[in-house]
N, C-alpha and C. Protein backbone atom coordinates (compact mmCIF):
# COMPACT_ATOMS: atom_id res chain seq x y z
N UNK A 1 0.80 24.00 7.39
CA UNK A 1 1.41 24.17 6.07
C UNK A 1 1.70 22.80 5.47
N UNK A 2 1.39 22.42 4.29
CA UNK A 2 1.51 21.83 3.44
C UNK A 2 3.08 20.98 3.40
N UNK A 3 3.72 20.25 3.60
CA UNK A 3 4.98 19.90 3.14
C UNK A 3 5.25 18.56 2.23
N UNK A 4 5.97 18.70 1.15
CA UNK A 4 6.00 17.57 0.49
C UNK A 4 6.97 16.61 1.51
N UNK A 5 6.34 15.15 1.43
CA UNK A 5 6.59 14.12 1.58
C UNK A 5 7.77 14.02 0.75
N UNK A 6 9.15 13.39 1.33
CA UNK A 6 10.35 13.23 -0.02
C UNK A 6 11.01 12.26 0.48
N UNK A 7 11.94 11.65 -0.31
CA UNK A 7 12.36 9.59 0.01
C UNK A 7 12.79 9.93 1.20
N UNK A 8 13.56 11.21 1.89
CA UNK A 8 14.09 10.68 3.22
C UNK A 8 13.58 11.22 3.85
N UNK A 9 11.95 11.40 4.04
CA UNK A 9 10.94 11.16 5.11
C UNK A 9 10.51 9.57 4.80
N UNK A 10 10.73 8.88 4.26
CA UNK A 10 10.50 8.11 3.94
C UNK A 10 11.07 6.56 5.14
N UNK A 11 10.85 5.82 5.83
CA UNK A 11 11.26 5.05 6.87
C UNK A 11 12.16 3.79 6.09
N UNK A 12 12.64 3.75 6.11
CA UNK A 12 13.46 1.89 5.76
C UNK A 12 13.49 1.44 6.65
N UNK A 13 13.56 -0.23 5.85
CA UNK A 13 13.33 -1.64 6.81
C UNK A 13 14.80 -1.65 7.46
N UNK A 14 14.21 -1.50 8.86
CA UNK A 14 15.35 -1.70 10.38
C UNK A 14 14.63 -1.36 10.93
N UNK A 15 13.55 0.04 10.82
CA UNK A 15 13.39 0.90 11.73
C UNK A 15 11.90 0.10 12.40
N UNK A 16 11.87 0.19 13.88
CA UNK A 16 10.95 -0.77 14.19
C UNK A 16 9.67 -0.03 14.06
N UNK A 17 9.49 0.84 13.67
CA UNK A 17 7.98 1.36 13.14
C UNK A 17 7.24 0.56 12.32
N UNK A 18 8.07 0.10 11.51
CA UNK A 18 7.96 -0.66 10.63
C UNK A 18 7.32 -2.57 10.72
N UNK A 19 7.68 -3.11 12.01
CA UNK A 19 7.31 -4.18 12.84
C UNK A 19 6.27 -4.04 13.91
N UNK A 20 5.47 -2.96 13.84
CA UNK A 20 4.60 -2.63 14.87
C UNK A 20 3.42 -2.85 14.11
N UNK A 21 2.53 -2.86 15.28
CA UNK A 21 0.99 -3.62 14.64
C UNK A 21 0.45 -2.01 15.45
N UNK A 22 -0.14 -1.20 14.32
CA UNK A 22 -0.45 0.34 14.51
C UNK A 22 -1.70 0.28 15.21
N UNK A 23 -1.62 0.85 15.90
CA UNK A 23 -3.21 1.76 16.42
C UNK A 23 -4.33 2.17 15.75
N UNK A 24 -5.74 1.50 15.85
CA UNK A 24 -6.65 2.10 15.19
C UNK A 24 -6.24 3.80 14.97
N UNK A 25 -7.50 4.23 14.39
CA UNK A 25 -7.38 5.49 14.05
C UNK A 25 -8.95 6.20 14.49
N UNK A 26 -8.54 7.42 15.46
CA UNK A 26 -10.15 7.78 15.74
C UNK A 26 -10.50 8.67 15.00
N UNK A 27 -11.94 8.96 14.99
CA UNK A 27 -12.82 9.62 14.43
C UNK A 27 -13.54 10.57 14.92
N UNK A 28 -13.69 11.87 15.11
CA UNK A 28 -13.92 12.27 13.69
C UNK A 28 -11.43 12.70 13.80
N UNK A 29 -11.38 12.61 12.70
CA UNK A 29 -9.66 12.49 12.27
C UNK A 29 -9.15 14.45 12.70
N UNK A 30 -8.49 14.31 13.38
CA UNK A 30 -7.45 15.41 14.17
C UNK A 30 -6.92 16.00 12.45
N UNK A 31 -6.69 17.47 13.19
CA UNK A 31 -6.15 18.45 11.59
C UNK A 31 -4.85 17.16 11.20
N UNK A 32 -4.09 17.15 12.42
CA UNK A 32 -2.78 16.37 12.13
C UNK A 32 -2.85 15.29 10.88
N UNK A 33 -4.35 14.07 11.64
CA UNK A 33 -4.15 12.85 10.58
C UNK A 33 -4.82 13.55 9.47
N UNK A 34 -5.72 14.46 9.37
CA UNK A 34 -6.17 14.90 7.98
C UNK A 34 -4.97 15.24 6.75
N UNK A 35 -4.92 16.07 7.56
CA UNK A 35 -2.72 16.44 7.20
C UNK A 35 -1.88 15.50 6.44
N UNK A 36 -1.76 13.88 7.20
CA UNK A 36 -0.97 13.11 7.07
C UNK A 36 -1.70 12.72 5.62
N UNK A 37 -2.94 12.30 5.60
CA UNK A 37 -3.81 11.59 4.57
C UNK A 37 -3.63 12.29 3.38
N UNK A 38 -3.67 13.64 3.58
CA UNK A 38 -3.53 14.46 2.61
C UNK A 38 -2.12 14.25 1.27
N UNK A 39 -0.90 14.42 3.08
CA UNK A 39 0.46 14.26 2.29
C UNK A 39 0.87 12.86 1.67
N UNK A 40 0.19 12.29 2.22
CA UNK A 40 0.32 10.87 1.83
C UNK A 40 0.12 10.22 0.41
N UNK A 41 -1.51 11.06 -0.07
CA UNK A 41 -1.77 11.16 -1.36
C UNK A 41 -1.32 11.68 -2.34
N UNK A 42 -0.74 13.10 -1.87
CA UNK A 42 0.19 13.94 -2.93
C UNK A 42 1.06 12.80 -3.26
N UNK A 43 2.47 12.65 -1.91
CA UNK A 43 2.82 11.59 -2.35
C UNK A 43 2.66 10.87 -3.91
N UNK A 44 1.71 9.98 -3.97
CA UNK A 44 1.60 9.23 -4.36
C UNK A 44 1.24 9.67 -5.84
N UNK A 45 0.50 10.93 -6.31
CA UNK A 45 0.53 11.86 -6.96
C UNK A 45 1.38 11.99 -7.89
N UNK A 46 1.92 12.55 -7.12
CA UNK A 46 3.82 13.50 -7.59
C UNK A 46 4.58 12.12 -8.03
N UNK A 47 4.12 11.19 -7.24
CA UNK A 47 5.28 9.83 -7.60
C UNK A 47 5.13 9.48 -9.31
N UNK A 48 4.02 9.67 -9.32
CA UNK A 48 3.23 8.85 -10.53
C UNK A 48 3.42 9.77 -11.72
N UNK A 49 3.63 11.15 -11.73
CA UNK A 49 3.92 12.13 -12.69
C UNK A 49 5.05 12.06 -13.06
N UNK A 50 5.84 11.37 -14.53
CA UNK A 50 7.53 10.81 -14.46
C UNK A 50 8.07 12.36 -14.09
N UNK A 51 7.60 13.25 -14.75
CA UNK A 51 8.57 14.74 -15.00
C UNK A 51 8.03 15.52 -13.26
N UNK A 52 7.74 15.21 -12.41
CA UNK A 52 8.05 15.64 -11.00
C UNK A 52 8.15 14.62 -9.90
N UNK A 53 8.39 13.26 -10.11
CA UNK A 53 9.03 12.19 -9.56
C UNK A 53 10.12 12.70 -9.85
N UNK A 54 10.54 12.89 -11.08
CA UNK A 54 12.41 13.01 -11.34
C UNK A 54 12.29 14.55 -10.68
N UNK A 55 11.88 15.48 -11.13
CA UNK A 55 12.01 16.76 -10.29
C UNK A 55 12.17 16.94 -8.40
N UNK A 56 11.76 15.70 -7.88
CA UNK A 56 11.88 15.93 -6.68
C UNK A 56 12.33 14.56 -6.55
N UNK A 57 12.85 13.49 -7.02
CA UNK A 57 14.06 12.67 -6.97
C UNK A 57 12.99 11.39 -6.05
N UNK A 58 11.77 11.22 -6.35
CA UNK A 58 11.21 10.14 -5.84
C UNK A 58 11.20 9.11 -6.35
N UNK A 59 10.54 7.83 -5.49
CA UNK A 59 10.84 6.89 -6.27
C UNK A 59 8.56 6.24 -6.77
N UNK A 60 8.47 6.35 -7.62
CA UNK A 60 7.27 5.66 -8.05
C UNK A 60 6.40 4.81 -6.87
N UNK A 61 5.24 5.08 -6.49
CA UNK A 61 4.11 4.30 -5.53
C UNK A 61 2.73 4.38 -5.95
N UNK A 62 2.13 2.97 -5.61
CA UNK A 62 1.13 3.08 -5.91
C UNK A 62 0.44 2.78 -4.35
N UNK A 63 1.57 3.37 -3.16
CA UNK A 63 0.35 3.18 -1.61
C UNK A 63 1.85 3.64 -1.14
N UNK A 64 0.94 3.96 0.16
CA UNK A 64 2.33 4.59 1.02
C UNK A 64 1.04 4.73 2.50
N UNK A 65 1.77 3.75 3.44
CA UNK A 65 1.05 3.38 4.88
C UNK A 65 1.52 4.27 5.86
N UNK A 66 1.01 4.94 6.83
CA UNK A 66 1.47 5.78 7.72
C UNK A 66 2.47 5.39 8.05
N UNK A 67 2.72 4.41 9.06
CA UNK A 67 4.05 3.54 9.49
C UNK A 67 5.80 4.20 8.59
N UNK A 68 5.08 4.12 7.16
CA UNK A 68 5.98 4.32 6.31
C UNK A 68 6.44 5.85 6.48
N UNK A 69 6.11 6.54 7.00
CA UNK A 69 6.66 7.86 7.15
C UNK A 69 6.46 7.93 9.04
N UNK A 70 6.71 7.12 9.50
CA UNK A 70 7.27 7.08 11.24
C UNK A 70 5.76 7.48 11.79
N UNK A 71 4.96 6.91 11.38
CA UNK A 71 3.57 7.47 12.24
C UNK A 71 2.49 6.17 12.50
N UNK A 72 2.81 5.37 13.70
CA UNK A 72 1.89 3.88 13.43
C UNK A 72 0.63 4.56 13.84
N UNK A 73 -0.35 4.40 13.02
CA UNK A 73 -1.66 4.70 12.82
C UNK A 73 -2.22 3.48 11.64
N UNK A 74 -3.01 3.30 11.94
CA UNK A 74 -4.47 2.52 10.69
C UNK A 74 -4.30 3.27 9.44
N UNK A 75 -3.94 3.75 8.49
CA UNK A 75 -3.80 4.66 7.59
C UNK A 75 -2.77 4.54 6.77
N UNK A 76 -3.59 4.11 5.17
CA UNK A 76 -2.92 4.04 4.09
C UNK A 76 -3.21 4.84 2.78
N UNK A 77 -2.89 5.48 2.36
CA UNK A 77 -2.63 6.42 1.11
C UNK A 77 -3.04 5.18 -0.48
N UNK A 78 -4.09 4.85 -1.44
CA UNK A 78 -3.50 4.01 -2.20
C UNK A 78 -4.30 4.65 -3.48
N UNK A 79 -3.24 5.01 -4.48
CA UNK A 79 -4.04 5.08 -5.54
C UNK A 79 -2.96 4.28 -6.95
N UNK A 80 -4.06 3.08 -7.54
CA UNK A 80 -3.93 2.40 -8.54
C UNK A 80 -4.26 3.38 -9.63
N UNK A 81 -3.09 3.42 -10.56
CA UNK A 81 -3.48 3.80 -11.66
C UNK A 81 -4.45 3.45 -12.80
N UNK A 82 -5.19 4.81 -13.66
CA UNK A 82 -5.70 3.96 -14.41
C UNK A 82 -5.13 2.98 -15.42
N UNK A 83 -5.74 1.91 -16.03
CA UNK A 83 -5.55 0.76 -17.12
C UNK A 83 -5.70 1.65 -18.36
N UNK A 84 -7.09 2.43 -18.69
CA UNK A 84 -7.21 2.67 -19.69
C UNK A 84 -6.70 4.56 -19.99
N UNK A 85 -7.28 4.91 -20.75
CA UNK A 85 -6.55 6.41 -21.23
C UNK A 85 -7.72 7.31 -20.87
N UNK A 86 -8.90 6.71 -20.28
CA UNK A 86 -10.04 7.66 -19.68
C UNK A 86 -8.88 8.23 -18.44
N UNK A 87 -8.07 8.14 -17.72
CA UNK A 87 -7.26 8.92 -16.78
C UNK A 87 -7.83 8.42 -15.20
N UNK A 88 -9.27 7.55 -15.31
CA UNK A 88 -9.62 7.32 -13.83
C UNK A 88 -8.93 6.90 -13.13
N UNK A 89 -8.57 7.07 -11.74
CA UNK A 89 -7.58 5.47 -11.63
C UNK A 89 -8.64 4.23 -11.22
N UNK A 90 -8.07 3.34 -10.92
CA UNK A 90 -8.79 1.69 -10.80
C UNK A 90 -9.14 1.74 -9.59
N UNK A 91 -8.22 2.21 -8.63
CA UNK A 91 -8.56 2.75 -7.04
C UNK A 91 -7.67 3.46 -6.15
N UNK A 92 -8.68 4.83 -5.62
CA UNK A 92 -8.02 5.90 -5.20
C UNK A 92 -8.34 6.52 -3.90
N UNK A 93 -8.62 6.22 -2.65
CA UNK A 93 -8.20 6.77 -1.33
C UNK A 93 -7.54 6.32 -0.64
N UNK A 94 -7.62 7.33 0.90
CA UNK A 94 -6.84 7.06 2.01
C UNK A 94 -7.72 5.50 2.39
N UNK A 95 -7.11 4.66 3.00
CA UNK A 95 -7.67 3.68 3.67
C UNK A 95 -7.72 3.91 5.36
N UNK A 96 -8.68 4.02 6.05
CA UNK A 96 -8.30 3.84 7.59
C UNK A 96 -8.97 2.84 8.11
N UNK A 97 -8.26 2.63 9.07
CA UNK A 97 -9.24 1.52 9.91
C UNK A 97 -9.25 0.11 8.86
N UNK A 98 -8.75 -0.25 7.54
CA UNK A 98 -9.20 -1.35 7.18
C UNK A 98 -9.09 -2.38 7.60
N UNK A 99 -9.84 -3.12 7.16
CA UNK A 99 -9.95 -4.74 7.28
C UNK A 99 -10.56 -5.74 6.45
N UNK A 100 -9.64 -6.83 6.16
CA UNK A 100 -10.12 -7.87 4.85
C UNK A 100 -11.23 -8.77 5.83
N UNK A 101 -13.07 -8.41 4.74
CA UNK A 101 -13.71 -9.14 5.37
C UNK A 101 -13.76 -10.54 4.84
N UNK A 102 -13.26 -10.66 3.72
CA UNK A 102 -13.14 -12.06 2.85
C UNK A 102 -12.41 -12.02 2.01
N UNK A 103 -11.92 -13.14 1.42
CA UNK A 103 -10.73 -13.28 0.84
C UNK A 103 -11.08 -14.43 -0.16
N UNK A 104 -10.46 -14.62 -1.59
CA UNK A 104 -10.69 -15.63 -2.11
C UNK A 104 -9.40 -16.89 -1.94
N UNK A 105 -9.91 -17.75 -2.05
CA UNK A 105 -9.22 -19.20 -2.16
C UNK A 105 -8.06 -19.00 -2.51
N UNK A 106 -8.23 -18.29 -3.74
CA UNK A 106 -7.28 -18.41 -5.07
C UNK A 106 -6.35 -17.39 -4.99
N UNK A 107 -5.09 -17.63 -4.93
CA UNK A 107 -3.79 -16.58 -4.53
C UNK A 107 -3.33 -15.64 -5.99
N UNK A 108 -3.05 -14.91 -5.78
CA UNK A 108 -2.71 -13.97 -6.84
C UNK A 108 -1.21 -13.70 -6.38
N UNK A 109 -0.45 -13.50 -7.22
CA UNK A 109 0.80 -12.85 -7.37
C UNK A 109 1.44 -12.17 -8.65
N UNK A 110 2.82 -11.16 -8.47
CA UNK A 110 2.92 -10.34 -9.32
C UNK A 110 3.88 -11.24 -9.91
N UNK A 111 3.92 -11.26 -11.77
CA UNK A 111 5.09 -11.90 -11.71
C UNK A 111 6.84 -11.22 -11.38
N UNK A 112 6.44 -9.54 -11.62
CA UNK A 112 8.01 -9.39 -11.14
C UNK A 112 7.90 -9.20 -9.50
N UNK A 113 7.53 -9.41 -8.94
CA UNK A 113 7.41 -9.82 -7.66
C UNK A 113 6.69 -8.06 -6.75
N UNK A 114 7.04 -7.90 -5.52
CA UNK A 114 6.89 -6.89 -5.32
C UNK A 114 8.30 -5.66 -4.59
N UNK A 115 7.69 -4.58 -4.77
CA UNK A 115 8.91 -3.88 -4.23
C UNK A 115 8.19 -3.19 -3.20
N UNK A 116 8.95 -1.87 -2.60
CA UNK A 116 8.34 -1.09 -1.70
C UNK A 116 9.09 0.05 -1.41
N UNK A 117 8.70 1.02 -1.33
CA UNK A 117 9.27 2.28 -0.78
C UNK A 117 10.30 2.49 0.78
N UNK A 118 10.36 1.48 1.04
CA UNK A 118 10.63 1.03 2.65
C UNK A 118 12.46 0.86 2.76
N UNK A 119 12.10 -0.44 1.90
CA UNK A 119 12.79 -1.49 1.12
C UNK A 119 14.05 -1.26 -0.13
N UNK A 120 14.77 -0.92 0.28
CA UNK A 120 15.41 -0.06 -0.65
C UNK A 120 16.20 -1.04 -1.83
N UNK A 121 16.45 -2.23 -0.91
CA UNK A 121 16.97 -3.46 -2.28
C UNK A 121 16.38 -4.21 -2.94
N UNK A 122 16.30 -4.74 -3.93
CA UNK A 122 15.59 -5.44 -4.51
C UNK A 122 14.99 -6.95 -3.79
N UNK A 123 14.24 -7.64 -3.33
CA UNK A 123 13.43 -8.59 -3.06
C UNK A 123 13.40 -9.51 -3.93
N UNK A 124 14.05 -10.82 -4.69
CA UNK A 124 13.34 -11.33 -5.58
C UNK A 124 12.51 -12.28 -4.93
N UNK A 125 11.47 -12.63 -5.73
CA UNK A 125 10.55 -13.89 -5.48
C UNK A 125 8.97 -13.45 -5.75
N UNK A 126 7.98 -14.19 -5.32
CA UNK A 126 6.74 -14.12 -5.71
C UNK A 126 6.31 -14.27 -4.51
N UNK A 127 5.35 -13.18 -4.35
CA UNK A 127 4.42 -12.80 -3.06
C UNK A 127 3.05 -13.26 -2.86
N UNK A 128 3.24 -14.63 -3.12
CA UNK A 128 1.33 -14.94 -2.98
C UNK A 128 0.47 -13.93 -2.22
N UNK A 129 -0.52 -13.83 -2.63
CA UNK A 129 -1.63 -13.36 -1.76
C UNK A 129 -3.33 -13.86 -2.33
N UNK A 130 -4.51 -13.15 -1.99
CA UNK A 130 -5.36 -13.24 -2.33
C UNK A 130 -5.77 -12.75 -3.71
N UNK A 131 -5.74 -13.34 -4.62
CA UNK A 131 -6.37 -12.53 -5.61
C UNK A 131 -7.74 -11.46 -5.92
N UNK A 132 -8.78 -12.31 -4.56
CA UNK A 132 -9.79 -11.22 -4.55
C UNK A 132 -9.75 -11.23 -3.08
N UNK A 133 -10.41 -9.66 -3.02
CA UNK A 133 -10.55 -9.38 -1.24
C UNK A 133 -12.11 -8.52 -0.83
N UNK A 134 -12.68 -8.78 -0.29
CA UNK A 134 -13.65 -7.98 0.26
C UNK A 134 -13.11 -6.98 1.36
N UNK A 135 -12.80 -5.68 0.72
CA UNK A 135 -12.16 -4.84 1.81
C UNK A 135 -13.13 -3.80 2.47
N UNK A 136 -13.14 -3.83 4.20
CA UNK A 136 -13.84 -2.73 4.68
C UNK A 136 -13.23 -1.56 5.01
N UNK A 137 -13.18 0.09 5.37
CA UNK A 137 -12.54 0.89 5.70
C UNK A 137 -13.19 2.11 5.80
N UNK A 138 -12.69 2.83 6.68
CA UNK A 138 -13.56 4.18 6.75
C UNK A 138 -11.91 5.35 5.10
N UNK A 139 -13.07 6.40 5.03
CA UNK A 139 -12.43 7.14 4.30
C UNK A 139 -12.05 8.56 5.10
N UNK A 140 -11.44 10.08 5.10
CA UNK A 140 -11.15 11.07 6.28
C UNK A 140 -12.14 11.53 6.36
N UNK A 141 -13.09 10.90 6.31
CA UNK A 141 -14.69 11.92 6.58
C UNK A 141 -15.15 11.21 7.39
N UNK A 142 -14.84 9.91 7.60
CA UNK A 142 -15.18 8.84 8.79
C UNK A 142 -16.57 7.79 8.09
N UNK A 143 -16.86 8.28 6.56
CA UNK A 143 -17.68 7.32 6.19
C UNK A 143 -17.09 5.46 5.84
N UNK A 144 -18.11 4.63 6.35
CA UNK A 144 -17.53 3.66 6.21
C UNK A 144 -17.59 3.31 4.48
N UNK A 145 -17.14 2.27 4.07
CA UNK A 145 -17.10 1.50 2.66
C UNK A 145 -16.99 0.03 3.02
N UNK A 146 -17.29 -0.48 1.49
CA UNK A 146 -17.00 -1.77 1.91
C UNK A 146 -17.48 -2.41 0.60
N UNK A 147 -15.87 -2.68 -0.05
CA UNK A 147 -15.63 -2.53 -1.25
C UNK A 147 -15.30 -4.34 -1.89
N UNK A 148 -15.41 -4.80 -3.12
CA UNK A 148 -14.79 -5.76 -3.54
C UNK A 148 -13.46 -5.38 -4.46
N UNK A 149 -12.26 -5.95 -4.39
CA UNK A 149 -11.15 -5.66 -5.58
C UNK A 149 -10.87 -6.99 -5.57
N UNK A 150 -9.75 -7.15 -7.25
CA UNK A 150 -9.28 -8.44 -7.33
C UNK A 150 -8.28 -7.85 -8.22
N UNK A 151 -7.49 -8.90 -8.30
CA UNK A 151 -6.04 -8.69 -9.29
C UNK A 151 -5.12 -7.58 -8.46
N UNK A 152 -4.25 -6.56 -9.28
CA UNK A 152 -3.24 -5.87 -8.91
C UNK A 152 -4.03 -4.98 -7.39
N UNK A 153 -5.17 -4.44 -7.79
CA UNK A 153 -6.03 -3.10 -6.61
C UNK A 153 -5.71 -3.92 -5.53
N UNK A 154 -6.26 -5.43 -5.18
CA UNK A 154 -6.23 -5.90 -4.31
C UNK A 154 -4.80 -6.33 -4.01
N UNK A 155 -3.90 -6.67 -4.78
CA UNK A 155 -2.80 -6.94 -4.04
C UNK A 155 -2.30 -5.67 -3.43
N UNK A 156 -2.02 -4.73 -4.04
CA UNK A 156 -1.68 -3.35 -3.37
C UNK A 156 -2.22 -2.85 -1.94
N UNK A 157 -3.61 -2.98 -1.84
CA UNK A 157 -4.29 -3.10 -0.59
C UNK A 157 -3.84 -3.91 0.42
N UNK A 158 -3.24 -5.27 0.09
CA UNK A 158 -2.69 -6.01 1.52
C UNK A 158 -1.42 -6.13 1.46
N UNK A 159 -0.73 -5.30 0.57
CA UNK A 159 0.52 -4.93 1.02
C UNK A 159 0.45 -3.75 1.90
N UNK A 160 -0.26 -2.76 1.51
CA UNK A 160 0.00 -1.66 2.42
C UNK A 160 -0.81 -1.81 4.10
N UNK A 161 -2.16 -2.81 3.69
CA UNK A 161 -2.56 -2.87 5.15
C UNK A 161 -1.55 -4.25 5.87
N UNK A 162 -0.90 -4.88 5.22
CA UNK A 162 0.14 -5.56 5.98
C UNK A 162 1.14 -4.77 6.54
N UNK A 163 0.99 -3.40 5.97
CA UNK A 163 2.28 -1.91 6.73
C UNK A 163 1.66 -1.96 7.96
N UNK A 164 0.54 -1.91 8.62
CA UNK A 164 -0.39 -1.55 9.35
C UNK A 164 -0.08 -2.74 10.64
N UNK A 165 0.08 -3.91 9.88
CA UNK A 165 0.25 -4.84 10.94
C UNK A 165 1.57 -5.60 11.47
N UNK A 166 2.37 -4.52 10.67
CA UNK A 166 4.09 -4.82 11.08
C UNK A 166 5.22 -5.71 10.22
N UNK A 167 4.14 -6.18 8.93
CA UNK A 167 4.40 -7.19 7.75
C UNK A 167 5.36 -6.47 6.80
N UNK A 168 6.50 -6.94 6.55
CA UNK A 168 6.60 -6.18 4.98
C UNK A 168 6.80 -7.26 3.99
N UNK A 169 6.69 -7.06 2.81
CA UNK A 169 5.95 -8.33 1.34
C UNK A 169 7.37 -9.42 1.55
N UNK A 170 8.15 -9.24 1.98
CA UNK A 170 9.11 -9.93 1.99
C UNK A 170 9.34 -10.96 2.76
N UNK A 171 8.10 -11.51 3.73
CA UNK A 171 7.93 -12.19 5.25
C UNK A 171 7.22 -13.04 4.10
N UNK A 172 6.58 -12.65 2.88
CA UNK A 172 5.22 -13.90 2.30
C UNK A 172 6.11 -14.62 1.29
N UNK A 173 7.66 -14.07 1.20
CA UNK A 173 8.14 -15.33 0.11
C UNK A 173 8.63 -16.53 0.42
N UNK A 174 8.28 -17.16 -0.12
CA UNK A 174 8.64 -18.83 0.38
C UNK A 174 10.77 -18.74 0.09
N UNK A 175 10.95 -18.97 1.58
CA UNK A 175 12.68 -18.57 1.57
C UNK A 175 13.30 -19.87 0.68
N UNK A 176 13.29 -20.75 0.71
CA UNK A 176 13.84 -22.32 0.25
C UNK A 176 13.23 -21.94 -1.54
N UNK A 177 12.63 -21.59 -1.73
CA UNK A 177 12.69 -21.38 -3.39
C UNK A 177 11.54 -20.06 -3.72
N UNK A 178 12.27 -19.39 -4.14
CA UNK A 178 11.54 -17.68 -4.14
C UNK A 178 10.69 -17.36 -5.10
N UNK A 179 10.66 -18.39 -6.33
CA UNK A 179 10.18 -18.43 -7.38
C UNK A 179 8.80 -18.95 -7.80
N UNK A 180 8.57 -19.90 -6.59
CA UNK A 180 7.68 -21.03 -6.71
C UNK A 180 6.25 -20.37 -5.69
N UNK A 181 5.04 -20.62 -7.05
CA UNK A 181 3.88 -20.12 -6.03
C UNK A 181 3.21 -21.24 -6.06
N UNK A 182 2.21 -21.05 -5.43
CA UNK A 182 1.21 -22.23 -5.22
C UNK A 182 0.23 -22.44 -6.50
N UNK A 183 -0.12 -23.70 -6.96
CA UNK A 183 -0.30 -24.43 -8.04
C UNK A 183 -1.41 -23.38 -8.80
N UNK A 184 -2.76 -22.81 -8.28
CA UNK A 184 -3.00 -22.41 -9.16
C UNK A 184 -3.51 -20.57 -8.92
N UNK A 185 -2.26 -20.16 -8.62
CA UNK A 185 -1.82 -18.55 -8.18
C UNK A 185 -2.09 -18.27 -9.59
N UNK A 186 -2.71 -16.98 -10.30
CA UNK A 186 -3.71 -15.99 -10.81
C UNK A 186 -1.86 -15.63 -10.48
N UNK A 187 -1.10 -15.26 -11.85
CA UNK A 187 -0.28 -14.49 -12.24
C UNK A 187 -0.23 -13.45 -12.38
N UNK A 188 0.04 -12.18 -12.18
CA UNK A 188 -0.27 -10.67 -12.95
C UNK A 188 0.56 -10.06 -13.36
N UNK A 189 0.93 -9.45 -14.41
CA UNK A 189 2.23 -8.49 -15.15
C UNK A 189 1.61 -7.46 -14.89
């Protein structure tokens, strides 16, 4: 049976699920992780709809990592909304198994920094990362991909596969000044 995902299935930072470097994920995927992938996406769904976010008292995501609901597995939920009013989004599955096969030079960060579902206080500072990523990953059918993103898709992607490896966005801010990115960090609103 079906159950919605709600903030207090939801894990916060203490809980050491959260500091664990997860377990691949096998293939072909158990009813269970099909299950999880599933709820994971609603999730993310329901988050994004303002009038049943407020109906079921969630808080807005654009990824939600197994870890994040007490389950260390390879497995992340991510869907970027669309930019334009065609309704596509920019990018929309489960991720398993990923891995960044390349990365660009050039760091990207958000300017209001990042938050997280985890994380319940505010974070200030700027989260360098890669601005572009060559990402590989299987999808719940066990087909592989092996995708390019850049800008926001890609930062979202190594936040949530940093869920995967025990990271949360708050380990990448420079502590001595929170504000300050590297000289020529690719800004994003």
């Amino acid at each position: 049976m079906n159950v919605l995902i709600l903030m207090k299935d939801i894990v916060r930072d203490g809980d050491p699920v959260l500091r664990t470097q997860a377990p691949l994920v096998d293939f072909p995927l158990s009813d269970e992780d099909k299950q999880l992938a599933t709820d994971m996406m609603e999730y993310l769904e329901i988050s994004q709809n303002p009038e049943l976010c407020e109906k079921y008292k969630l808080r807005a995501g654009v990824g939600l990592a197994a870890p994040q609901v007490g389950v260390s597995k390879q497995m992340a939920a991510v869907l970027v909304p669309a930019e334009e009013d065609d309704g596509k989004p920019v990018f929309k599955d489960v991720i398993i198994n990923p891995v960044i096969v390349s990365e660009s030079v050039q760091p990207g960060a958000l300017t209001e920094g990042e938050g997280c579902l985890s994380v319940d206080e505010d974070v200030p500072g700027y989260v360098p990362r890669h601005d572009r990523i060559t990402l590989r990953y299987q999808d719940v059918s066990g087909t592989q991909h092996t995708i390019r993103l850049k800008h926001y898709p890609a930062i979202v992607c190594q936040h949530e596969i940093d869920h995967l490896h025990g990271t949360l966005f708050y380990d990448h801010i420079n502590k001595d000044n929170p504000f300050k990115a590297p000289d020529d960090t690719v800004m994003l609103s």
